[in-house]
N, C-alpha and C. Protein backbone atom coordinates (compact mmCIF):
# COMPACT_ATOMS: atom_id res chain seq x y z
N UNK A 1 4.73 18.27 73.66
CA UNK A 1 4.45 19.69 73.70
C UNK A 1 2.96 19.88 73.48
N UNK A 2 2.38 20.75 74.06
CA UNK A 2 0.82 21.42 74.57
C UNK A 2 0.82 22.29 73.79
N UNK A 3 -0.08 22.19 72.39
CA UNK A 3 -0.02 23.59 71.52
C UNK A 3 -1.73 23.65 71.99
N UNK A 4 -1.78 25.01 72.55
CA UNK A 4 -3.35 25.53 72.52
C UNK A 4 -3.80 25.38 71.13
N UNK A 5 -5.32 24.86 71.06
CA UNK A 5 -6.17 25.36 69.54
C UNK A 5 -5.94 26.79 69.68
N UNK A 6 -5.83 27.17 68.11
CA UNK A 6 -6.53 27.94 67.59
C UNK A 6 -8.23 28.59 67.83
N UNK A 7 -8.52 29.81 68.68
CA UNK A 7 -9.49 30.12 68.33
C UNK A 7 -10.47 30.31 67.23
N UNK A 8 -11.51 30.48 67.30
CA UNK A 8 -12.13 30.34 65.46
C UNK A 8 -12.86 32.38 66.03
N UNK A 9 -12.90 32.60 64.75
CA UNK A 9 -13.31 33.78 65.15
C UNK A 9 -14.92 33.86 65.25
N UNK A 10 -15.44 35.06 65.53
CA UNK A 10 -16.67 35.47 65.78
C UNK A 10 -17.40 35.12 64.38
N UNK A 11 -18.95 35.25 64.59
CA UNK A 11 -19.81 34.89 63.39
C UNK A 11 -19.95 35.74 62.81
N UNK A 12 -19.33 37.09 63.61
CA UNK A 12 -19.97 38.56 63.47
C UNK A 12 -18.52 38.79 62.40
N UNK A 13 -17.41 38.33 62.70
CA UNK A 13 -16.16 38.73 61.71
C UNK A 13 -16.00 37.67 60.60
N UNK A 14 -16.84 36.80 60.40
CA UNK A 14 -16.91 35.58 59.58
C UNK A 14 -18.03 35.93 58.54
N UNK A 15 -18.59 36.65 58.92
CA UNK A 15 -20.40 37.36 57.96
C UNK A 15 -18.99 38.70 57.04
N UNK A 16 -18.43 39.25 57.97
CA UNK A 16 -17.75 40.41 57.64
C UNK A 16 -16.82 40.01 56.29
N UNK A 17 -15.92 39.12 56.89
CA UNK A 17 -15.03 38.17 55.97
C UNK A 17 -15.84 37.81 54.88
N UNK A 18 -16.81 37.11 54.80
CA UNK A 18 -17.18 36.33 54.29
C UNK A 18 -17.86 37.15 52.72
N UNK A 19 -18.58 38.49 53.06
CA UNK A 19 -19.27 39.53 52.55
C UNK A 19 -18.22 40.31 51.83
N UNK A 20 -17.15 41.09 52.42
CA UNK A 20 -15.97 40.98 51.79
C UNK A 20 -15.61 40.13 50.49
N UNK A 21 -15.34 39.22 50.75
CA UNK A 21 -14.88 38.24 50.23
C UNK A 21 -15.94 38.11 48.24
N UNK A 22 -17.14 38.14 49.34
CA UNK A 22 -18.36 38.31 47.84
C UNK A 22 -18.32 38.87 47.12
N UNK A 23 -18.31 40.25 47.63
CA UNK A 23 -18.12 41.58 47.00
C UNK A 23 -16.94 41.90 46.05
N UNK A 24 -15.58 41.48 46.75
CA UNK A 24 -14.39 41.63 45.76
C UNK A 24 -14.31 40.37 44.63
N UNK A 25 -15.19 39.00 45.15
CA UNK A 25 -14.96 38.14 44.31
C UNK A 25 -16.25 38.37 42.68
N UNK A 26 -17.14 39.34 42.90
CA UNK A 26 -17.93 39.91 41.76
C UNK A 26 -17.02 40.91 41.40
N UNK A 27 -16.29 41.72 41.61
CA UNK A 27 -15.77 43.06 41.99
C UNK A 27 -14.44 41.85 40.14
N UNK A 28 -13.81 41.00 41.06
CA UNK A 28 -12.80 40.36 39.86
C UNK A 28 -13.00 39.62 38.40
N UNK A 29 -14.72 39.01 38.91
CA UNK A 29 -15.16 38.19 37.74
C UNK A 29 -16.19 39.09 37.18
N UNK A 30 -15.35 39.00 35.58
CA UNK A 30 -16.63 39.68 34.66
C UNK A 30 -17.73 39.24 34.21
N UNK A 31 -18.03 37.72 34.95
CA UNK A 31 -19.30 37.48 34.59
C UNK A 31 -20.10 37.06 35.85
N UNK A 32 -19.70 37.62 36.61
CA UNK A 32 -20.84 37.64 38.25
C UNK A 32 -21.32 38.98 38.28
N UNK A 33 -22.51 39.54 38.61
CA UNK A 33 -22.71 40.59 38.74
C UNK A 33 -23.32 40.80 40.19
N UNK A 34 -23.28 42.04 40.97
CA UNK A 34 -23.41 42.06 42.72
C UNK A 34 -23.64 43.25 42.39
N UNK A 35 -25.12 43.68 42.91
CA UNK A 35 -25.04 45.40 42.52
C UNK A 35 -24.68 46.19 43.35
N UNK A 36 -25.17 45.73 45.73
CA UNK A 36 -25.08 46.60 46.10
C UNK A 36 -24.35 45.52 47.79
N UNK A 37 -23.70 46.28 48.31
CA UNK A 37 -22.62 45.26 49.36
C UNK A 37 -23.96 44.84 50.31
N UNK A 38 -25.32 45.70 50.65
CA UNK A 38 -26.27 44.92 51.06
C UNK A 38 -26.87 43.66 50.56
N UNK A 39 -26.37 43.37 49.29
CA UNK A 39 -26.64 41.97 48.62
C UNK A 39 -25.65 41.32 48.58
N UNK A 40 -24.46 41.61 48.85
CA UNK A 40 -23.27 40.90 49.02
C UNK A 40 -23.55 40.09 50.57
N UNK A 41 -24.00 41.18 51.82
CA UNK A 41 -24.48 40.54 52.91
C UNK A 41 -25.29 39.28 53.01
N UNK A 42 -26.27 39.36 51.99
CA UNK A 42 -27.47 38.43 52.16
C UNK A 42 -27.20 37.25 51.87
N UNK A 43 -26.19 37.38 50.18
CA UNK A 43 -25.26 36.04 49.42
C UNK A 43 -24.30 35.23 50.42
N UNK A 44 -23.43 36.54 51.29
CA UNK A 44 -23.10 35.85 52.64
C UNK A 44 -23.30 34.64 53.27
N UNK A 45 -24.69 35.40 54.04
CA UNK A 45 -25.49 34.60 54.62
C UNK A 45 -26.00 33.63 53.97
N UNK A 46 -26.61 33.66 52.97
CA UNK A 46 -27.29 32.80 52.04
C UNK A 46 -26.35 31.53 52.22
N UNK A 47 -25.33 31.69 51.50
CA UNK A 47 -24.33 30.77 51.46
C UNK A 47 -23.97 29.42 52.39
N UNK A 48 -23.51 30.56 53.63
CA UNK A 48 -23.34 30.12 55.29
C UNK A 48 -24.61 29.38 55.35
N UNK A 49 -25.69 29.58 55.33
CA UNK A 49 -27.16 28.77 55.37
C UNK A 49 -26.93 27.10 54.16
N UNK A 50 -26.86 27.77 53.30
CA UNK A 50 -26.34 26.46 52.21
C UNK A 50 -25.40 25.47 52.67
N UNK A 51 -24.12 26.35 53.04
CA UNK A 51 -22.90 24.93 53.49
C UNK A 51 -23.04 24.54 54.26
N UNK A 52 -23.71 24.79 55.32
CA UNK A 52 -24.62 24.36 56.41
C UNK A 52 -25.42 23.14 56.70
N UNK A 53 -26.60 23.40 55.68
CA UNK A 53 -27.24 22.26 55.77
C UNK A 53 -27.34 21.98 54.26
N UNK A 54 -27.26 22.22 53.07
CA UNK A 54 -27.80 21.32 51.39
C UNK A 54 -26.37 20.86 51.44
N UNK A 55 -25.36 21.36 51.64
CA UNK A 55 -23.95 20.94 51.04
C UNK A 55 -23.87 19.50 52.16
N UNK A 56 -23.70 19.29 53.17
CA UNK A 56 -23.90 17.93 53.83
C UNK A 56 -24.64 16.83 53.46
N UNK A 57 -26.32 17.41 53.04
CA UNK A 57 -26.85 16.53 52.56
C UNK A 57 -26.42 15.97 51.01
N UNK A 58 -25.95 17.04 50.27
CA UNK A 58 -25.74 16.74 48.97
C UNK A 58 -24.63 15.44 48.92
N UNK A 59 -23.48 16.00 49.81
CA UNK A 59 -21.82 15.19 49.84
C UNK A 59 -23.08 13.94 50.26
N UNK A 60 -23.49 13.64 51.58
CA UNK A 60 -23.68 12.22 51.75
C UNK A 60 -24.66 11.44 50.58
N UNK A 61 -25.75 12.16 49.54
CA UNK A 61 -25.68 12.15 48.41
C UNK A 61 -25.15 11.13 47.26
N UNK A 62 -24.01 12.15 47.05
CA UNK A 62 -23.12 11.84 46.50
C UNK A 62 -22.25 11.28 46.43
N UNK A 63 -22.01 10.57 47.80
CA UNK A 63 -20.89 9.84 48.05
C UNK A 63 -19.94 9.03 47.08
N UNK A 64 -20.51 8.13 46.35
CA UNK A 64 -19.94 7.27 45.10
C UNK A 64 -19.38 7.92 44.03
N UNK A 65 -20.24 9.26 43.53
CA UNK A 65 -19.90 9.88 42.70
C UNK A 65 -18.17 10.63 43.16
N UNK A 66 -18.63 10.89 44.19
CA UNK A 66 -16.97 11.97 44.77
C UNK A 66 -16.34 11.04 44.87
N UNK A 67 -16.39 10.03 45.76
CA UNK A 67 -14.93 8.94 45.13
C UNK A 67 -14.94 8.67 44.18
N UNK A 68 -15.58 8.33 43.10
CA UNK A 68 -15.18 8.03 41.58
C UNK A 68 -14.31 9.03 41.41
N UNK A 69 -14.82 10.34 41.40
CA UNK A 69 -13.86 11.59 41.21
C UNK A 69 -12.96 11.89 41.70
N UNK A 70 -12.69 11.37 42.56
CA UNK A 70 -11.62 11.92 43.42
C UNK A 70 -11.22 13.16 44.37
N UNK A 71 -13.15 13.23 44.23
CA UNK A 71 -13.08 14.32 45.50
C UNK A 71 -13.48 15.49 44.30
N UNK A 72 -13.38 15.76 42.84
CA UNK A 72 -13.61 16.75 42.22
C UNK A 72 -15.29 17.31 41.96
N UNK A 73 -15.93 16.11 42.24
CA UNK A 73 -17.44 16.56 42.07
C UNK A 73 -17.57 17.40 43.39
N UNK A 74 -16.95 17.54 44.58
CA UNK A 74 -17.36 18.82 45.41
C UNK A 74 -17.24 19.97 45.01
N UNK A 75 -16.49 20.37 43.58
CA UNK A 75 -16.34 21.40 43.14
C UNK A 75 -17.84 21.68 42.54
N UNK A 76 -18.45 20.57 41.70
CA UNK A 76 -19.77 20.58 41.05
C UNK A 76 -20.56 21.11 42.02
N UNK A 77 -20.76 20.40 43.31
CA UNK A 77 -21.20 20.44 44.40
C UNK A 77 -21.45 22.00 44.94
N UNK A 78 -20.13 23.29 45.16
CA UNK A 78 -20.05 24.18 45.34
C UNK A 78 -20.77 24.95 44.38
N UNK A 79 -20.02 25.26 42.83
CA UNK A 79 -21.15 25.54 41.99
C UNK A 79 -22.43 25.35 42.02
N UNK A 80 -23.03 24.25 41.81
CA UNK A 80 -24.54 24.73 41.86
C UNK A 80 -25.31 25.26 43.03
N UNK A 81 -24.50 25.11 44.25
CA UNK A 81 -25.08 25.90 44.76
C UNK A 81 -24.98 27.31 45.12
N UNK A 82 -23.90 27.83 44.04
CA UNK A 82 -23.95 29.17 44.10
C UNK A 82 -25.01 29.80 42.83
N UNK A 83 -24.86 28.65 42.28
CA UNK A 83 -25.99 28.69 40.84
C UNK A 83 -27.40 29.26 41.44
N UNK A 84 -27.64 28.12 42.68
CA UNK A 84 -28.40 28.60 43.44
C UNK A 84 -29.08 29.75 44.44
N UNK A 85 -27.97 29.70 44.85
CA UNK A 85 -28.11 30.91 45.07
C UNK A 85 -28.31 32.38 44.62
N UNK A 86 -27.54 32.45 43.12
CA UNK A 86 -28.04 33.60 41.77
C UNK A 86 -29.29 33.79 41.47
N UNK A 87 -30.34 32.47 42.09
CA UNK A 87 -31.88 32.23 41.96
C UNK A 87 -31.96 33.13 42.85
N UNK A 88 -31.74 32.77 43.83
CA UNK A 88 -32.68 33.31 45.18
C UNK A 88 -32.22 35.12 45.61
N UNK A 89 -31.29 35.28 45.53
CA UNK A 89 -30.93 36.73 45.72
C UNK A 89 -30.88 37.46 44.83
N UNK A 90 -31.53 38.15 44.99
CA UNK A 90 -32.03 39.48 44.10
C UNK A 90 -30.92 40.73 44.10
N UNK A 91 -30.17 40.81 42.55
CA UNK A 91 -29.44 41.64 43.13
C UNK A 91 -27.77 41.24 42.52
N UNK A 92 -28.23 39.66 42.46
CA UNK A 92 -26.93 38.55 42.46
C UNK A 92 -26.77 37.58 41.04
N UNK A 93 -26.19 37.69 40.35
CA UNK A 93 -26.41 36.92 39.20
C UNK A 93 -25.15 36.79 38.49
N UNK A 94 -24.88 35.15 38.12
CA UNK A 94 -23.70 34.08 37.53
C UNK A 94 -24.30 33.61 36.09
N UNK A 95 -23.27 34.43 35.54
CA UNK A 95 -23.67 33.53 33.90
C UNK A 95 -23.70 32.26 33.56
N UNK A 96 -22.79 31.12 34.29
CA UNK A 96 -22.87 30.40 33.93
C UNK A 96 -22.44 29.06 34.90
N UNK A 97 -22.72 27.86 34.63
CA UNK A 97 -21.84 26.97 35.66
C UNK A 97 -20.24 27.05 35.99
N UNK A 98 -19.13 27.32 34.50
CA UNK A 98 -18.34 27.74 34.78
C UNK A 98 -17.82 28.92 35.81
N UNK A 99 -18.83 30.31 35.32
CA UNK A 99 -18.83 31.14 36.11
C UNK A 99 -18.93 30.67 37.81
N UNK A 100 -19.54 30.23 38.42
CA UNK A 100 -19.92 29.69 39.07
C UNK A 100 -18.93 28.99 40.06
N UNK A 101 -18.52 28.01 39.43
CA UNK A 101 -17.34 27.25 39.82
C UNK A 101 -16.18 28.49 40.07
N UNK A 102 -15.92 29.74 39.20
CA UNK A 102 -14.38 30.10 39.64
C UNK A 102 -14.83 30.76 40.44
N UNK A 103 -16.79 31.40 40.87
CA UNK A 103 -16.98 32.31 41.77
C UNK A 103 -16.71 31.60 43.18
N UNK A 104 -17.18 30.24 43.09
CA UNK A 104 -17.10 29.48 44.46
C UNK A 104 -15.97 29.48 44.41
N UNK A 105 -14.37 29.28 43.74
CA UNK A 105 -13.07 29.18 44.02
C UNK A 105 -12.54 29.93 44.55
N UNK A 106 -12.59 31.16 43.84
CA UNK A 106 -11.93 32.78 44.38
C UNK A 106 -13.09 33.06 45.80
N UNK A 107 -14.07 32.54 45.67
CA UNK A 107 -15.09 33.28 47.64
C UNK A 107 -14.29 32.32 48.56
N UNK A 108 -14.17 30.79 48.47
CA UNK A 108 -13.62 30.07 49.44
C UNK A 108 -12.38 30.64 49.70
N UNK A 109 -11.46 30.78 48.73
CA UNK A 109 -9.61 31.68 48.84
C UNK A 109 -9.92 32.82 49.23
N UNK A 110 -10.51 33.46 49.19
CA UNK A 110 -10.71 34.97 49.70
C UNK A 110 -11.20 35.18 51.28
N UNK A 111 -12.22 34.54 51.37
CA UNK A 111 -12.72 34.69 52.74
C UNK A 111 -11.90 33.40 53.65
N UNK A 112 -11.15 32.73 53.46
CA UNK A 112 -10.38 32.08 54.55
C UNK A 112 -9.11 32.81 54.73
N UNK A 113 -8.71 33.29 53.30
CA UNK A 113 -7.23 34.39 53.54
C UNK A 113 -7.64 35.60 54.64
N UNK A 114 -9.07 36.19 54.16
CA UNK A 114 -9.83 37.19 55.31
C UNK A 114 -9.83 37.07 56.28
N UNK A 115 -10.31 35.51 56.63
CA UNK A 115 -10.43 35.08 58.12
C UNK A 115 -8.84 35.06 58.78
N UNK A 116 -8.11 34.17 58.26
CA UNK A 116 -6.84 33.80 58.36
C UNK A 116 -6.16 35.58 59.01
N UNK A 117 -6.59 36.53 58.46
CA UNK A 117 -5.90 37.40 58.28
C UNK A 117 -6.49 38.05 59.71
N UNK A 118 -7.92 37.98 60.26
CA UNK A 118 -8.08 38.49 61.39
C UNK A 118 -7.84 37.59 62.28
N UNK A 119 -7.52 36.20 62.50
CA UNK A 119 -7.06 35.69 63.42
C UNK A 119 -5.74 36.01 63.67
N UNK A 120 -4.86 36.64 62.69
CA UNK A 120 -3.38 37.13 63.12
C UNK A 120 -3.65 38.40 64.01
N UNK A 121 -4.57 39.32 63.35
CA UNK A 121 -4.97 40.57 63.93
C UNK A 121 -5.25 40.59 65.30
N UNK A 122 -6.32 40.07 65.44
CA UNK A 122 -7.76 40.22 66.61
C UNK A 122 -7.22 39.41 67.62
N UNK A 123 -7.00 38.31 67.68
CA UNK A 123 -6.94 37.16 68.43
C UNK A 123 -5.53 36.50 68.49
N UNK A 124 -4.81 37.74 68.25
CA UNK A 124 -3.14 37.15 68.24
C UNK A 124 -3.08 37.27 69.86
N UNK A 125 -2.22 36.70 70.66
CA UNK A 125 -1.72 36.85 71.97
C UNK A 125 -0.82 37.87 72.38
N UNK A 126 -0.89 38.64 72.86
CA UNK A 126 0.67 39.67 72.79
C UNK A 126 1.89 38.67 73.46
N UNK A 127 2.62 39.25 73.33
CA UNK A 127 3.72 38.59 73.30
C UNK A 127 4.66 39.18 74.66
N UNK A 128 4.95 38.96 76.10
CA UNK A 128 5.44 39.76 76.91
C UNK A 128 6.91 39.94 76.48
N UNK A 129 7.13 41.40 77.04
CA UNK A 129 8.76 41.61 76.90
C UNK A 129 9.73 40.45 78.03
């Protein structure tokens, strides 16, 4: 059996998702602070720019360390660079590494449930009678 891929959605509903996702995930944790959804945009992006290209370089990095761990130092991995990111955006600020870590947990679960949720929407097939 021939199952078509899955489309991936637009960059334009993935920034959307993704910003979303920022916003409600400061919106739950009392120790992230996000003042205005135009800085939720930028953290977005910011991010998308990060997993992009530092998070690749970091994993190959790290390689020894994540198998020792068992794969758990990508969590370290995620954190600091949201740590990082609390540097660079103005607007955006994580108390702590912990903080950090549950902000990267709840943004990754949030914005793939988001995404997940417009690929049922947007890009479902109709279905003929």
């Amino acid at each position: 059996m021939n199952i078509p891929p899955r489309p991936t959605p637009s960059w334009g509903l993935r920034l959307i998702a993704r910003t979303l996702a920022a916003f409600g995930t400061a919106y739950i944790l009392p120790s992230v602070d996000l003042d205005e959804f135009t800085t939720a945009i930028w953290l977005a992006v910011l991010l998308a720019l990060f997993n992009s290209t530092l998070r690749p370089l970091l994993i190959l990095l790290t390689i020894p360390l994540t198998v020792f761990s068992f794969g758990l130092f990508l969590l370290v991995i995620n954190a600091g660079l949201v740590m990082l990111a609390s540097d660079w955006v103005d607007g955006f600020s994580v108390e702590g590494f912990w903080s950090a870590m549950a902000f990267s947990l709840l943004y990754s679960t949030i914005s793939s449930l988001l995404e997940g949720q417009w690929m049922l929407h947007v890009v479902r097939p109709r279905r003929r009678p």
